[in-house]
Protein backbone atom coordinates (compact mmCIF):
# COMPACT_ATOMS: atom_id res chain seq x y z
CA UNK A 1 87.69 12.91 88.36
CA UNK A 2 84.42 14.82 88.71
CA UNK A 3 83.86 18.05 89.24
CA UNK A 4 80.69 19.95 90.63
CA UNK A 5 79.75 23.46 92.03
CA UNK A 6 78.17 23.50 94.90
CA UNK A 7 76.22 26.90 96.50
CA UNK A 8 76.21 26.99 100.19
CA UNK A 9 73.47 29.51 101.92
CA UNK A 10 74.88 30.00 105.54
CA UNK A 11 72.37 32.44 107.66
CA UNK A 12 72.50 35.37 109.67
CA UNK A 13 72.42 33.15 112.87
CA UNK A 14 74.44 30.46 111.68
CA UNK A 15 78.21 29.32 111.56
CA UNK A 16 78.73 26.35 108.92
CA UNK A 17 82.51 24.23 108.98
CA UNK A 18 83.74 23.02 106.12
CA UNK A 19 85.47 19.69 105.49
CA UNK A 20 86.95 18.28 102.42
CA UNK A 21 88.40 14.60 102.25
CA UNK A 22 88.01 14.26 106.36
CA UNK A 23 89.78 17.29 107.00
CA UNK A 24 88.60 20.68 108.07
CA UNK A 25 89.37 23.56 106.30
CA UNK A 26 87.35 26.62 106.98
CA UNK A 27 84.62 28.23 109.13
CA UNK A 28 81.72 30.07 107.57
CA UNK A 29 80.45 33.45 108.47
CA UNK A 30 77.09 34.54 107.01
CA UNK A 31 76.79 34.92 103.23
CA UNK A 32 76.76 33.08 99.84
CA UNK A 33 79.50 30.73 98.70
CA UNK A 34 80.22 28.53 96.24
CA UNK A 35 82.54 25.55 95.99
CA UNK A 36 84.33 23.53 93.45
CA UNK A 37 84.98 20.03 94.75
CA UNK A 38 87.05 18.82 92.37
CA UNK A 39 85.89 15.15 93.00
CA UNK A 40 86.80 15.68 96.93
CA UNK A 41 84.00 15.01 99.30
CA UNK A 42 82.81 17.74 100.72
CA UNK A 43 80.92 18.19 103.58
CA UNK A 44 79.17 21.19 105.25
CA UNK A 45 78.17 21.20 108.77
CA UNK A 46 75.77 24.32 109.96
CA UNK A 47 75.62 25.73 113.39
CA UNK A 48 73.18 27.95 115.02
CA UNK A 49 74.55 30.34 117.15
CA UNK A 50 71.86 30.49 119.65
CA UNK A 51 72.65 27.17 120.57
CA UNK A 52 74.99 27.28 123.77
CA UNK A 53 77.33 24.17 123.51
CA UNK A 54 79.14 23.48 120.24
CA UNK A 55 78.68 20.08 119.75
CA UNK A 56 80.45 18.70 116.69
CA UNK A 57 83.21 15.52 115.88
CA UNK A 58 85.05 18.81 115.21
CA UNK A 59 84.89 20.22 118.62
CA UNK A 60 87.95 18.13 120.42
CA UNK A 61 90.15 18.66 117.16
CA UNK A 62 89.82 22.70 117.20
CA UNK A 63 90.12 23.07 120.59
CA UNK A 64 93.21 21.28 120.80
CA UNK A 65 94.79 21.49 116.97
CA UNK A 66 93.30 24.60 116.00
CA UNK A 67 93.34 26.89 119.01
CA UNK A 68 93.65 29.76 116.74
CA UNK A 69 90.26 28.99 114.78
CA UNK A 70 88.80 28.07 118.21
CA UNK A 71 89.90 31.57 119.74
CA UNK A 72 88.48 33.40 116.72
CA UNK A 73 84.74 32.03 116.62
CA UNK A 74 84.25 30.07 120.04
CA UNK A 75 84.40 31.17 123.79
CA UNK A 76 86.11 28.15 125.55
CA UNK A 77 84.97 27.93 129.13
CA UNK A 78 86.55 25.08 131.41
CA UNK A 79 85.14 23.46 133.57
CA UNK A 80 85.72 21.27 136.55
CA UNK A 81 84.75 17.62 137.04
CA UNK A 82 81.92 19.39 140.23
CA UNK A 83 81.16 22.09 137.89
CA UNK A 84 79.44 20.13 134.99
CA UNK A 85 75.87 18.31 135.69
């Protein structure tokens, strides 16, 4: 089994998810981290927050699995078949 460190930067203005093995685990605020992967894969997806829309494989998931990550960092607006261009 390997195992590496890995330091993760996330910005000010950024939001970064983390997955390990295909499964999400955590949301990033801003700050320094590192990880131990312990051979896992580990991915880190960053976010900008100026960007509107969260648009992410993720999104579907923590809106529907996860509503109590998605009410923590995300403002979930619904919207009607008329209402969306």
């Amino acid at each position: 089994m390997q195992c590496s460190f890995r330091r993760i930067f996330v910005g000010d203005r950024n939001r970064a998810l983390v997955v390990q093995a295909g499964r999400f685990q955590s949301i990033l605020m801003p700050g320094k981290y590192w990880f131990w992967t312990f051979g896992r894969s580990t991915e880190f997806e960053s976010y900008d927050l100026k960007t509107v829309v969260f648009e992410s494989p993720w999104a579907d998931y923590l809106a529907g699995e996860r509503k109590d990550v998605a009410d923590r960092y995300f403002t979930t607006v619904e919207t009607s078949d008329a209402q969306w261009p």
